[in-house]
PDB file of N, CA and C in Angstrom:
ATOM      1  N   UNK A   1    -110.780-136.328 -96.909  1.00  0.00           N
ATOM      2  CA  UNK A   1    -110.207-135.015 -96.679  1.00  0.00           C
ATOM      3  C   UNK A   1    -110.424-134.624 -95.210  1.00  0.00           C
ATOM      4  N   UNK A   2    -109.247-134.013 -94.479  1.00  0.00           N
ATOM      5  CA  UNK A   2    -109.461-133.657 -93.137  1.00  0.00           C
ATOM      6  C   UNK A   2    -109.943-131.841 -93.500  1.00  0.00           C
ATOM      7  N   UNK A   3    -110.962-132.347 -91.839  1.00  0.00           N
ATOM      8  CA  UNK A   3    -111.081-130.476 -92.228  1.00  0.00           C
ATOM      9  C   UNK A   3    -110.823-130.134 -90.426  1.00  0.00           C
ATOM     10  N   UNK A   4    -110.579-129.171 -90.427  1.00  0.00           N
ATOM     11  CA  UNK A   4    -110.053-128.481 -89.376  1.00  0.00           C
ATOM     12  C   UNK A   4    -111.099-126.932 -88.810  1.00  0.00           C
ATOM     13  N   UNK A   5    -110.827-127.103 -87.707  1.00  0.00           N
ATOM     14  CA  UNK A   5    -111.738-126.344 -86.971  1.00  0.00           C
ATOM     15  C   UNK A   5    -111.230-125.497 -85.429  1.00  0.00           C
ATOM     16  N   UNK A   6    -111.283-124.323 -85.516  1.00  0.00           N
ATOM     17  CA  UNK A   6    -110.488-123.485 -83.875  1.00  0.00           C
ATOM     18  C   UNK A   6    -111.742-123.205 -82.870  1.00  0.00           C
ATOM     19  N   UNK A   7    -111.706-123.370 -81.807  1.00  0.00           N
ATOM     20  CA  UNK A   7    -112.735-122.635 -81.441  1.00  0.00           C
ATOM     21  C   UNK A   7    -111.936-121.615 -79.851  1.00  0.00           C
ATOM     22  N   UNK A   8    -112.160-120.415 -80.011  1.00  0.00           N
ATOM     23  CA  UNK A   8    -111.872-119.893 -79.034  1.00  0.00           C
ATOM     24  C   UNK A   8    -112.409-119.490 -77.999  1.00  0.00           C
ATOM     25  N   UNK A   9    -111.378-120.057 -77.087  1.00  0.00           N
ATOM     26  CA  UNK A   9    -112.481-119.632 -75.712  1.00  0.00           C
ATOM     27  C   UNK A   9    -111.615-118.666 -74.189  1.00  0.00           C
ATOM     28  N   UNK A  10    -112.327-117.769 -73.879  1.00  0.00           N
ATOM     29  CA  UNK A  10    -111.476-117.211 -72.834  1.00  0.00           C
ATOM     30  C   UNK A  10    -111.666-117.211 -71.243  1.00  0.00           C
ATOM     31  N   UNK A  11    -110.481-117.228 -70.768  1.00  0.00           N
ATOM     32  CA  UNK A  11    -110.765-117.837 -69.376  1.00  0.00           C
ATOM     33  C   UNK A  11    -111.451-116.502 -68.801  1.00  0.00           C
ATOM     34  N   UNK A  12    -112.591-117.327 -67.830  1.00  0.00           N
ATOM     35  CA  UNK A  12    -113.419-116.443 -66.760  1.00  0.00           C
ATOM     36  C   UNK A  12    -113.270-116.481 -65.230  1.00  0.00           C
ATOM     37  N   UNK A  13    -113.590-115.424 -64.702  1.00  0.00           N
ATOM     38  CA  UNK A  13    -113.551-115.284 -63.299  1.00  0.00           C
ATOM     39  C   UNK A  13    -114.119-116.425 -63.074  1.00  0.00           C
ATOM     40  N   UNK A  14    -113.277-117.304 -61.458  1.00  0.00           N
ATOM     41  CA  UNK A  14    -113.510-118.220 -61.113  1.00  0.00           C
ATOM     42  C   UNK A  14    -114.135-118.226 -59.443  1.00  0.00           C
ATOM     43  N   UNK A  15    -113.212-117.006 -59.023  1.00  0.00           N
ATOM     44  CA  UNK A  15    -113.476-116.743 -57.185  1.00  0.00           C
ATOM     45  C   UNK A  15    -111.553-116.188 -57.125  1.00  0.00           C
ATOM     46  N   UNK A  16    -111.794-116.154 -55.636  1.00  0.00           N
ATOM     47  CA  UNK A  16    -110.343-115.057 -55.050  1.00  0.00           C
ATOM     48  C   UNK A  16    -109.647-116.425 -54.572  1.00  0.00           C
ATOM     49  N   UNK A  17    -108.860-116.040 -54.838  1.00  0.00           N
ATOM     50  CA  UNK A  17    -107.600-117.532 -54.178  1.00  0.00           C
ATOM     51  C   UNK A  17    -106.465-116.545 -53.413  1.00  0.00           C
ATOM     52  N   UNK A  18    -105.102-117.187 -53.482  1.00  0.00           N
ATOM     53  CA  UNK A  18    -104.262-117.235 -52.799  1.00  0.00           C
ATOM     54  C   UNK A  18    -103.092-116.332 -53.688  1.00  0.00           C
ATOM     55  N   UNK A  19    -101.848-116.240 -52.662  1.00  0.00           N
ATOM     56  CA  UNK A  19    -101.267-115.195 -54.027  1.00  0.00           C
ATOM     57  C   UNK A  19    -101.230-113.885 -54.758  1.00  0.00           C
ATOM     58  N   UNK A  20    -101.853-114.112 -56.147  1.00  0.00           N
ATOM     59  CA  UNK A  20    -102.241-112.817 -56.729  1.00  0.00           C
ATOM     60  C   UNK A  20    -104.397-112.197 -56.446  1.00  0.00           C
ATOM     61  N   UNK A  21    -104.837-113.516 -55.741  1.00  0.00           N
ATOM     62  CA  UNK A  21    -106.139-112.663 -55.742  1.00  0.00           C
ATOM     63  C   UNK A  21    -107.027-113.017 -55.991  1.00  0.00           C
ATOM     64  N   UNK A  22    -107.065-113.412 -57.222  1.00  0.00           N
ATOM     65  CA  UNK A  22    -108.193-113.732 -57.994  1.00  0.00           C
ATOM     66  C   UNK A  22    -107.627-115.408 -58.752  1.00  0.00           C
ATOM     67  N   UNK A  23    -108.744-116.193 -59.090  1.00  0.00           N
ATOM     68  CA  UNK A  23    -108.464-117.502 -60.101  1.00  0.00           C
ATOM     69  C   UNK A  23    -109.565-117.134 -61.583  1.00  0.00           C
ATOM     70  N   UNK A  24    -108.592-117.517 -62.368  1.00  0.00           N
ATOM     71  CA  UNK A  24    -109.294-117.936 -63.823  1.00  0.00           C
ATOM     72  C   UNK A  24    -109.523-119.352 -64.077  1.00  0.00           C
ATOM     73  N   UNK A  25    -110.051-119.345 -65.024  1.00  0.00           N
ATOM     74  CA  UNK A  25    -110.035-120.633 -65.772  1.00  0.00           C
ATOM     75  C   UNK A  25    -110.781-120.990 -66.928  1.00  0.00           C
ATOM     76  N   UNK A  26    -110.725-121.573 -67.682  1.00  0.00           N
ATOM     77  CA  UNK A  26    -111.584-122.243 -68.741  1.00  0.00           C
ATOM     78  C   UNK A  26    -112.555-123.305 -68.605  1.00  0.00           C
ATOM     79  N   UNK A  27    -113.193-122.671 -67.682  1.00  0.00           N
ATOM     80  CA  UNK A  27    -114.647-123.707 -67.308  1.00  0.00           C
ATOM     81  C   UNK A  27    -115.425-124.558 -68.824  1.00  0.00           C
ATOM     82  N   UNK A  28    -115.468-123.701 -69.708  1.00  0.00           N
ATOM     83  CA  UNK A  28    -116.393-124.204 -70.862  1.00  0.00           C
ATOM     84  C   UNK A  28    -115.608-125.360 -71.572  1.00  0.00           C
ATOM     85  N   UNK A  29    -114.093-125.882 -71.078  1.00  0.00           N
ATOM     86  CA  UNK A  29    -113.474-126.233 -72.303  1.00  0.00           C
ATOM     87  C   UNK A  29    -113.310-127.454 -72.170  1.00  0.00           C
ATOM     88  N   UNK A  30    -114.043-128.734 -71.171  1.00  0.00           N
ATOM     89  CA  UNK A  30    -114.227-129.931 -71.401  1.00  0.00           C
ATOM     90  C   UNK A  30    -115.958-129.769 -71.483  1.00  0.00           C
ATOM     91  N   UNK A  31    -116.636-129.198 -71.587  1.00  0.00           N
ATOM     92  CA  UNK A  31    -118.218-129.938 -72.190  1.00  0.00           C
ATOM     93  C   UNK A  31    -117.736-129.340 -73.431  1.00  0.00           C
ATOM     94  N   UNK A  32    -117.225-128.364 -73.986  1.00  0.00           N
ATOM     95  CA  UNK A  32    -116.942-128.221 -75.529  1.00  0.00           C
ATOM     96  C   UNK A  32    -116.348-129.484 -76.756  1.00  0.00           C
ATOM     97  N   UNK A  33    -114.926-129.926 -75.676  1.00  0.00           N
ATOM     98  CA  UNK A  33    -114.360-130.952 -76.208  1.00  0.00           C
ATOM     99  C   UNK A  33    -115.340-132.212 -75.995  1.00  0.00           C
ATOM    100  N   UNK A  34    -115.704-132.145 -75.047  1.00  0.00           N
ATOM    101  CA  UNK A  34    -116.916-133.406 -75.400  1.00  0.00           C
ATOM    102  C   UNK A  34    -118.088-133.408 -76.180  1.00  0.00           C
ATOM    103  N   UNK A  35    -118.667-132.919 -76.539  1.00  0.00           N
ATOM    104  CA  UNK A  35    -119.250-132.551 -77.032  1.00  0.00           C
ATOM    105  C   UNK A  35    -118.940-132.644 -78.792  1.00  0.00           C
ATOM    106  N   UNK A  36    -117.767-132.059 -79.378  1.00  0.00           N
ATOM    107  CA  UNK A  36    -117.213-132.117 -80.644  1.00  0.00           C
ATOM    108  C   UNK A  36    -117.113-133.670 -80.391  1.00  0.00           C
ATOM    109  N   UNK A  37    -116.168-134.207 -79.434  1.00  0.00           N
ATOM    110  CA  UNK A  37    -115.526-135.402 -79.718  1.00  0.00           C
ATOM    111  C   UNK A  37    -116.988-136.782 -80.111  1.00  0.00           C
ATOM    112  N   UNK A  38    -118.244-136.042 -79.277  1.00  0.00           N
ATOM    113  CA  UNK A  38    -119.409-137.124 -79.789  1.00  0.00           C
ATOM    114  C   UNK A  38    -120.101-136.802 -80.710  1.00  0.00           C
ATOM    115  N   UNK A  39    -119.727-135.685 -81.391  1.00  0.00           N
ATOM    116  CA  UNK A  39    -119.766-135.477 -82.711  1.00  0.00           C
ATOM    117  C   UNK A  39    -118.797-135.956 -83.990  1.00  0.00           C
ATOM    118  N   UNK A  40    -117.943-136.709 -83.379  1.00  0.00           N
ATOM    119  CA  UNK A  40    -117.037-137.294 -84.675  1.00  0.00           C
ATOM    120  C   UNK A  40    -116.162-136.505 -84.758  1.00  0.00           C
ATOM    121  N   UNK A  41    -115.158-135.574 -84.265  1.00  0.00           N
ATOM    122  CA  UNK A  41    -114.193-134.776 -84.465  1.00  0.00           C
ATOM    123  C   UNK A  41    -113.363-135.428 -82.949  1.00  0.00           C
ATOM    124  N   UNK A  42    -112.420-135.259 -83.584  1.00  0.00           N
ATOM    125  CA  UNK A  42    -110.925-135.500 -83.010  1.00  0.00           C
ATOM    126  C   UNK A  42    -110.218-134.169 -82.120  1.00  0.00           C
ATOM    127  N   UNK A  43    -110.085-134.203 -80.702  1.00  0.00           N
ATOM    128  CA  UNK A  43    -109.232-133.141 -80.243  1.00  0.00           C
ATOM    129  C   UNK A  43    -107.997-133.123 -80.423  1.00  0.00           C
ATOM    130  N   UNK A  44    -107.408-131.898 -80.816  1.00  0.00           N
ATOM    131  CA  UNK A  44    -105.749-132.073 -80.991  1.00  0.00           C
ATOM    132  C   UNK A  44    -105.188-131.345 -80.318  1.00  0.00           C
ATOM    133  N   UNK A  45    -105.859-130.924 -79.472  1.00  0.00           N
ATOM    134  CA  UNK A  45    -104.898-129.795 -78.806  1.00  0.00           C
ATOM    135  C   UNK A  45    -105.172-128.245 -78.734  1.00  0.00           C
ATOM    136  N   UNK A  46    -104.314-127.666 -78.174  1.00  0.00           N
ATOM    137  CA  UNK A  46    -104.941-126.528 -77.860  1.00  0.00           C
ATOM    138  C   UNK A  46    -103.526-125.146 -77.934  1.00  0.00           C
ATOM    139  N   UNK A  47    -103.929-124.080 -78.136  1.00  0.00           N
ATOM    140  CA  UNK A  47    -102.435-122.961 -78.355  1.00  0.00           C
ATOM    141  C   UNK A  47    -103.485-121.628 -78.209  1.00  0.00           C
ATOM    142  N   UNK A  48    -102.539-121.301 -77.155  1.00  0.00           N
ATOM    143  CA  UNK A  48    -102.884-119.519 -76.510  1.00  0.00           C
ATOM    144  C   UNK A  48    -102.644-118.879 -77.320  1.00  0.00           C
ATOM    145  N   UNK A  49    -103.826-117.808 -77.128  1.00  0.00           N
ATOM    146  CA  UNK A  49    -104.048-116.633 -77.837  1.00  0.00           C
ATOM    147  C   UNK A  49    -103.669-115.407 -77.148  1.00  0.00           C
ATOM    148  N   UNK A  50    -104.679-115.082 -76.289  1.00  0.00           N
ATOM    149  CA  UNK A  50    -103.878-114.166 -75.572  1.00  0.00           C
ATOM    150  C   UNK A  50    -103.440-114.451 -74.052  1.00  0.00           C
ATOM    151  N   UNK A  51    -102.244-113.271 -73.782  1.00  0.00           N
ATOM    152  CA  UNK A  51    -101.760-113.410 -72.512  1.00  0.00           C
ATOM    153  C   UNK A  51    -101.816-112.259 -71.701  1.00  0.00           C
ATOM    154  N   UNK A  52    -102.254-112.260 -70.464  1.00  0.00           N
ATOM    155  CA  UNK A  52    -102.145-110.974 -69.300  1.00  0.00           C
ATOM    156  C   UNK A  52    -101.232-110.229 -69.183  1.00  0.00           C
ATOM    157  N   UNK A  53    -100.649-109.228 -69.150  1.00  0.00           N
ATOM    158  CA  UNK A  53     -99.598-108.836 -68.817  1.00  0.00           C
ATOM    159  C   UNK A  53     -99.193-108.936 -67.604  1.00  0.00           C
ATOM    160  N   UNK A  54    -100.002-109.927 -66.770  1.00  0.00           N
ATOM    161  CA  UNK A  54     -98.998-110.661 -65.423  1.00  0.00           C
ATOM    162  C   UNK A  54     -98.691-112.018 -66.029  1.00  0.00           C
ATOM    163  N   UNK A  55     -98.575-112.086 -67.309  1.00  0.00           N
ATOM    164  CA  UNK A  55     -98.151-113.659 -67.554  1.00  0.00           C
ATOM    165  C   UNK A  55     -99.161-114.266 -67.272  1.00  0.00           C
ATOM    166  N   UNK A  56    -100.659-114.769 -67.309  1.00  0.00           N
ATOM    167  CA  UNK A  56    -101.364-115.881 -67.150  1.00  0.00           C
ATOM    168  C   UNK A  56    -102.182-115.862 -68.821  1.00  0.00           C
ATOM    169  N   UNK A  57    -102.749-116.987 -69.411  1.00  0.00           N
ATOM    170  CA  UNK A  57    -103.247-117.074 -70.524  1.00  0.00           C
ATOM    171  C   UNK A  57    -104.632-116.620 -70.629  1.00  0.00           C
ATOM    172  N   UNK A  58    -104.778-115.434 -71.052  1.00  0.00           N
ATOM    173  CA  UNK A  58    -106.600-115.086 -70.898  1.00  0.00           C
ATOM    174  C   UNK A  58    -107.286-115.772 -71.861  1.00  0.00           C
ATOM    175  N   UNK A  59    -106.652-116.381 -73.217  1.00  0.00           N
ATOM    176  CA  UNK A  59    -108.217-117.129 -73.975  1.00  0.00           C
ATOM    177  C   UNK A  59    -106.822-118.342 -74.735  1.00  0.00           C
ATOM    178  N   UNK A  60    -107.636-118.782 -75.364  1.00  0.00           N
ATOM    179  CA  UNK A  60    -107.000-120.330 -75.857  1.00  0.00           C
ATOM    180  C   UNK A  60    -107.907-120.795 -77.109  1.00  0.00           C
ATOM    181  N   UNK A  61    -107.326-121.453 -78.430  1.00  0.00           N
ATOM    182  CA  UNK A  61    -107.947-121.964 -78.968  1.00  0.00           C
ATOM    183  C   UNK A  61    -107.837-123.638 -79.327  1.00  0.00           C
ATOM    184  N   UNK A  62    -108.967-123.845 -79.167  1.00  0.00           N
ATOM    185  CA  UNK A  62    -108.742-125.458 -79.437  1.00  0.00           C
ATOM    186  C   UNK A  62    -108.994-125.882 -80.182  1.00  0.00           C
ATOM    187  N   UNK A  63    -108.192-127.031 -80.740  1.00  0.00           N
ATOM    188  CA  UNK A  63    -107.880-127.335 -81.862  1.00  0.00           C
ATOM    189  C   UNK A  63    -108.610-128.563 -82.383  1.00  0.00           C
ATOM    190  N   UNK A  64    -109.713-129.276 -83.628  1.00  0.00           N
ATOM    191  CA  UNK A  64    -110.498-129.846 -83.649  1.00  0.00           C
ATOM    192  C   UNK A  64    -110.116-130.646 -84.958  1.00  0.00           C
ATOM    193  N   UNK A  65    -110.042-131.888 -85.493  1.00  0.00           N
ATOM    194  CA  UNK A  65    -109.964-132.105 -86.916  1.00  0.00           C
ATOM    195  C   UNK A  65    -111.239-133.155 -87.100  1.00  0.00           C
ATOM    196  N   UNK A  66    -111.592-133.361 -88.147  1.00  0.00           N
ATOM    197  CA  UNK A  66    -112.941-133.900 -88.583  1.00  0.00           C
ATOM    198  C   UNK A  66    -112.440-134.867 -90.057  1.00  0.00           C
ATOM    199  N   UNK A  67    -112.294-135.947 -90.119  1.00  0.00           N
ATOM    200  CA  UNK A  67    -112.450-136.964 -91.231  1.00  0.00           C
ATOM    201  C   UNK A  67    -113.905-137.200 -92.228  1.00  0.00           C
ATOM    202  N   UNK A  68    -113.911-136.228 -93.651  1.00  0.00           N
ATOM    203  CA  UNK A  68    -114.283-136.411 -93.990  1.00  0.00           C
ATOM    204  C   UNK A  68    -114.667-137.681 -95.184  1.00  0.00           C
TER     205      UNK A  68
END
């Protein structure tokens, strides 16, 4: 049986860039995926949750499946 797992994470202040100002990002979201993945779970991907109202993605959930 597969089991399935979300974990959400939202992007954080990164420093001021170019443009609009400021950079985001999802710093936490490769030691997370590594981390599951040396735990025996499979990454599948990932689908936004929320969005800025300047259009950039503030959090994301990623998507995990596990073979039981």
């Amino acid at each position: 049986m597969k089991k399935v797992d979300f974990v959400k994470i939202k992007a954080e202040f990164w420093g001021f860039g170019f443009g609009k100002g400021t950079s985001y990002g999802f710093n936490k979201a490769e030691d997370i995926i590594r981390e599951r993945i040396e735990n025996g779970w499979e990454f599948c991907g990932y689908i936004p949750i929320e969005m800025r109202g300047t259009g950039e993605i503030q959090s994301i959930s990623l998507i995990f499946q596990y073979e039981e």
